[in-house]
N, C-alpha and C. Protein backbone atom coordinates (compact mmCIF):
# COMPACT_ATOMS: atom_id res chain seq x y z
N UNK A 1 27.51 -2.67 78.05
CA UNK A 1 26.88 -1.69 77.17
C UNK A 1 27.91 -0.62 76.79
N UNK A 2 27.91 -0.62 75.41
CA UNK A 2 28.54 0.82 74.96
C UNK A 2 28.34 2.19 75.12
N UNK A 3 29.23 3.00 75.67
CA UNK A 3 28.74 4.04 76.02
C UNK A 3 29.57 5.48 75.52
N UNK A 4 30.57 5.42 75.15
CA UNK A 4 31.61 6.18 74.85
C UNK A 4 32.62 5.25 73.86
N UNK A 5 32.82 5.98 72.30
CA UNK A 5 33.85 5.48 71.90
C UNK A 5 34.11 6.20 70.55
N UNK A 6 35.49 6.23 70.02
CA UNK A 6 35.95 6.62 69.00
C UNK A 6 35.58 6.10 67.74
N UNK A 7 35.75 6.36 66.69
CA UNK A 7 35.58 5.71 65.36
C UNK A 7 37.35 5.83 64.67
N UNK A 8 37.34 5.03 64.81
CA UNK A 8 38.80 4.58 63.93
C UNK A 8 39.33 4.11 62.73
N UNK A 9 40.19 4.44 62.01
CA UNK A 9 40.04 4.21 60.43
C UNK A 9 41.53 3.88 60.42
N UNK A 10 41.81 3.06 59.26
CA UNK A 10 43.39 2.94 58.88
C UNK A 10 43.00 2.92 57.34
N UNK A 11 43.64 3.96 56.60
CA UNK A 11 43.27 4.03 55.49
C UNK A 11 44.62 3.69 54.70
N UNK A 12 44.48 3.05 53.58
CA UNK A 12 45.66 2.24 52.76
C UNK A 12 45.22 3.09 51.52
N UNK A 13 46.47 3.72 50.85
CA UNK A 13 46.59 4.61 50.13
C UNK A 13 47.29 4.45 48.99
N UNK A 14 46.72 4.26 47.83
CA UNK A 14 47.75 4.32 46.40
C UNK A 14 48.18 5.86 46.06
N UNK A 15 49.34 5.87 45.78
CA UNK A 15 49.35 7.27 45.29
C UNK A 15 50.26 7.15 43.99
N UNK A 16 50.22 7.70 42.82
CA UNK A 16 50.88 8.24 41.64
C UNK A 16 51.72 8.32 41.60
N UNK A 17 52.94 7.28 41.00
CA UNK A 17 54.48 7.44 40.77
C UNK A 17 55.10 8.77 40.78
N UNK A 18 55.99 9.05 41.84
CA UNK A 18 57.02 10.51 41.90
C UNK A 18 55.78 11.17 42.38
N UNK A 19 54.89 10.92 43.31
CA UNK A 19 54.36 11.86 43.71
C UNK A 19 53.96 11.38 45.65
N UNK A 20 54.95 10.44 45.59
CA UNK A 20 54.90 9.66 47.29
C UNK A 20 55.18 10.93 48.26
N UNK A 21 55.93 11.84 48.12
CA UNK A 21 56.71 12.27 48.99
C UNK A 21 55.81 13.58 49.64
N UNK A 22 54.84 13.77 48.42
CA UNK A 22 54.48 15.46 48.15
C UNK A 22 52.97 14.99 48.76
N UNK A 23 52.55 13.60 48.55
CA UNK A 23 51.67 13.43 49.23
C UNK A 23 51.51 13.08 50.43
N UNK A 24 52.38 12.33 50.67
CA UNK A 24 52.76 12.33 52.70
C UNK A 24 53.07 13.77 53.04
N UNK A 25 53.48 14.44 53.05
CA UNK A 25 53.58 15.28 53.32
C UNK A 25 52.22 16.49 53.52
N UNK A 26 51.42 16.08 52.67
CA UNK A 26 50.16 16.93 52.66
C UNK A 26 49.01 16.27 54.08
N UNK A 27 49.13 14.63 53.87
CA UNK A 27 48.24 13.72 54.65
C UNK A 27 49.08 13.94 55.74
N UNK A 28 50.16 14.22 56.04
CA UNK A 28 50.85 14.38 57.69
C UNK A 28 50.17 15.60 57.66
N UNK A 29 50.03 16.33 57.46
CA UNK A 29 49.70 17.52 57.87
C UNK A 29 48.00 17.98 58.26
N UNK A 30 47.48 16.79 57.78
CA UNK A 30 45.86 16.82 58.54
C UNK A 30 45.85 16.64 59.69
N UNK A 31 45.16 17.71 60.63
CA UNK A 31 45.24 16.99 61.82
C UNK A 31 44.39 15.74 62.66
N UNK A 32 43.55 15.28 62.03
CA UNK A 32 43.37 14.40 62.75
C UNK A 32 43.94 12.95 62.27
N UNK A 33 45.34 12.83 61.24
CA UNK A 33 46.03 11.92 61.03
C UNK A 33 46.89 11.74 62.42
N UNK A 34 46.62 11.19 63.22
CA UNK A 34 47.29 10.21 64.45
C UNK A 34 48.95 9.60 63.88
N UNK A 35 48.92 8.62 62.63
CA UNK A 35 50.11 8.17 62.30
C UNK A 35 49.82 7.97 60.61
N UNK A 36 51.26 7.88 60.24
CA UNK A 36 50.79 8.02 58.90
C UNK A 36 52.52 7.16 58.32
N UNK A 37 52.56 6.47 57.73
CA UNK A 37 54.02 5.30 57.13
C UNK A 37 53.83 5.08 55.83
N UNK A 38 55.01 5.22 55.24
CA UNK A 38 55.25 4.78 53.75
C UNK A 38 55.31 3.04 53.92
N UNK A 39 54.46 2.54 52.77
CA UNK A 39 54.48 0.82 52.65
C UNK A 39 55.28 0.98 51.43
N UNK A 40 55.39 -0.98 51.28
CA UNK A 40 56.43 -1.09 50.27
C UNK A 40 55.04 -2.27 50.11
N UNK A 41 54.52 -2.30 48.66
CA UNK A 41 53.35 -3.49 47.85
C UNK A 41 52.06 -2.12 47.79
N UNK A 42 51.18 -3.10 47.59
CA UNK A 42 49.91 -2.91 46.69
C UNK A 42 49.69 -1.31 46.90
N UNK A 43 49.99 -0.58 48.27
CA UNK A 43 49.22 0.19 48.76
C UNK A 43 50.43 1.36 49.11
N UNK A 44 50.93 2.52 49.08
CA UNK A 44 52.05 3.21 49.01
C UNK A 44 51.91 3.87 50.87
N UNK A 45 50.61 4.13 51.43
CA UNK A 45 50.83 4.86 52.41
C UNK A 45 49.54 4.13 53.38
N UNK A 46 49.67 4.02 54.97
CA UNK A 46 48.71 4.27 55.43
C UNK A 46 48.37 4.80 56.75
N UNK A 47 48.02 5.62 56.96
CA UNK A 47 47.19 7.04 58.11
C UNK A 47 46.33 6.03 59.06
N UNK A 48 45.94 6.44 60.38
CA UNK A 48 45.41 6.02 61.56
C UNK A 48 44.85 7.28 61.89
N UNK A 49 43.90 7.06 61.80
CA UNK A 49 42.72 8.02 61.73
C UNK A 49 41.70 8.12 62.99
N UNK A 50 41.67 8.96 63.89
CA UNK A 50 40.81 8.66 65.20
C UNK A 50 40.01 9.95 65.19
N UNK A 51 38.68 9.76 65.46
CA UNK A 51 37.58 11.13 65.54
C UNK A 51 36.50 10.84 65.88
N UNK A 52 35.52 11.28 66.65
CA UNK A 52 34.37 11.28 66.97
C UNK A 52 33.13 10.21 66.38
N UNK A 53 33.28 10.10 65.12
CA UNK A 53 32.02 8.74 64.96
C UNK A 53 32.85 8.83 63.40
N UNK A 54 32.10 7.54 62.50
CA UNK A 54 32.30 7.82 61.29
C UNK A 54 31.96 8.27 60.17
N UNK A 55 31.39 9.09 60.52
CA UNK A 55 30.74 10.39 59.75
C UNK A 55 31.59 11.02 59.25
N UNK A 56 32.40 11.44 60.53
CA UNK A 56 33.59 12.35 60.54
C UNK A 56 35.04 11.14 59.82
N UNK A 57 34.81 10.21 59.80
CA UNK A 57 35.80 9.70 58.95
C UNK A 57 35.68 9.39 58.00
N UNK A 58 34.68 9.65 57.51
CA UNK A 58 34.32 9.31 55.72
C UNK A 58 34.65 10.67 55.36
N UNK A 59 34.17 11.49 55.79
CA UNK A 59 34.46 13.21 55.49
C UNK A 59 35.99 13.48 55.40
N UNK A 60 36.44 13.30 56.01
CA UNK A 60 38.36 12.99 56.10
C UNK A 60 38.71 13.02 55.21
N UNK A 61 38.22 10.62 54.92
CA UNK A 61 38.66 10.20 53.31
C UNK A 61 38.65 11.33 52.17
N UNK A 62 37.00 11.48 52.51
CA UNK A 62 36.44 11.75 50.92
C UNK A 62 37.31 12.83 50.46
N UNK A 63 36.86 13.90 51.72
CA UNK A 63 37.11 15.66 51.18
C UNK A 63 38.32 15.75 51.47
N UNK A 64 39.26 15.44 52.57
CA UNK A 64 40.82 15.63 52.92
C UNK A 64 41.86 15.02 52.12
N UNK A 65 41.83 13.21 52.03
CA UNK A 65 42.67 12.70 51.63
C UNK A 65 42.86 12.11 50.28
N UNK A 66 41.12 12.14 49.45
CA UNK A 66 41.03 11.86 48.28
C UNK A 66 41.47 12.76 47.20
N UNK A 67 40.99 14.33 47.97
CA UNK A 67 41.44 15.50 47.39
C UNK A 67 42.72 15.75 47.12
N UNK A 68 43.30 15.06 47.10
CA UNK A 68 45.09 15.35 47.37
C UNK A 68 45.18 15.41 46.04
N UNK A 69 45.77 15.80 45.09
CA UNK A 69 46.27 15.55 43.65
C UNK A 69 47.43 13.85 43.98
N UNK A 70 47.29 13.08 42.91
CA UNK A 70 48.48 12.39 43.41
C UNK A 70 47.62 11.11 44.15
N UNK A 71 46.53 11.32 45.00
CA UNK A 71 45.87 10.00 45.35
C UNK A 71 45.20 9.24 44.07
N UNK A 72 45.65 8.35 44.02
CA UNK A 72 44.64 7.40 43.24
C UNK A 72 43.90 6.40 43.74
N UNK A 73 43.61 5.81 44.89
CA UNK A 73 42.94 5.11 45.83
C UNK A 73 42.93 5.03 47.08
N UNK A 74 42.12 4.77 48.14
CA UNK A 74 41.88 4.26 49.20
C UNK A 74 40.99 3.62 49.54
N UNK A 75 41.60 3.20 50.60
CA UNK A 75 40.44 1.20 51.46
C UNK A 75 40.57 1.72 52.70
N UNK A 76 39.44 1.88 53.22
CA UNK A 76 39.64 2.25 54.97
C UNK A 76 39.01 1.04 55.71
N UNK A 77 39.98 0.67 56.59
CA UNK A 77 39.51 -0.08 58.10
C UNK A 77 39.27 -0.01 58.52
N UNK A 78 37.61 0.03 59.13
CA UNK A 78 37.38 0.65 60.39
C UNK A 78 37.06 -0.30 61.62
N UNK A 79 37.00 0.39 62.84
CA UNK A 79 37.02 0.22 64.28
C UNK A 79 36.41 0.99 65.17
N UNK A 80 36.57 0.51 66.00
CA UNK A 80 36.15 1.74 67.51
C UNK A 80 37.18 1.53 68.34
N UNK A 81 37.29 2.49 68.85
CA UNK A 81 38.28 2.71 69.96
C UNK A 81 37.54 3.38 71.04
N UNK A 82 37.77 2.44 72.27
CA UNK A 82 36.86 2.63 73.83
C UNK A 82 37.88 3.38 74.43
């Protein structure tokens, strides 16, 4: 039985030509971004996201990382972490 566990996200991130750098930089700086790597294909960045249920990780996406000027998409993965 489950009794305790995280909600976990890996969110894959398009962001807006000449604007990679200014946006990692904003998404490192959330704190509940855990890890965060520049990709090379479809998807420019993606964050590891760990917090309390996923409530709190849709709230992240929506209001933290969508808000960025410079995002133009995200796909989140989610999980639990025991």
């Amino acid at each position: 039985m489950l009794t305790s566990f995280m909600a976990l996200g890996f969110v894959l991130i398009k962001v807006a030509p000449g604007k990679e750098k200014r946006v990692y930089d904003r998404i490192a700086n959330i704190k509940e971004v855990e890890e965060l790597y520049p990709l090379f294909g479809e998807y420019d960045l993606i964050a590891k996201i760990v917090v309390k249920d996923f409530e709190e990780l849709s709230d992240i996406v929506v209001n933290k990382i969508r808000a960025i000027d410079g995002v133009l998409e995200t796909k989140t993965l989610t999980g639990a972490k025991f």
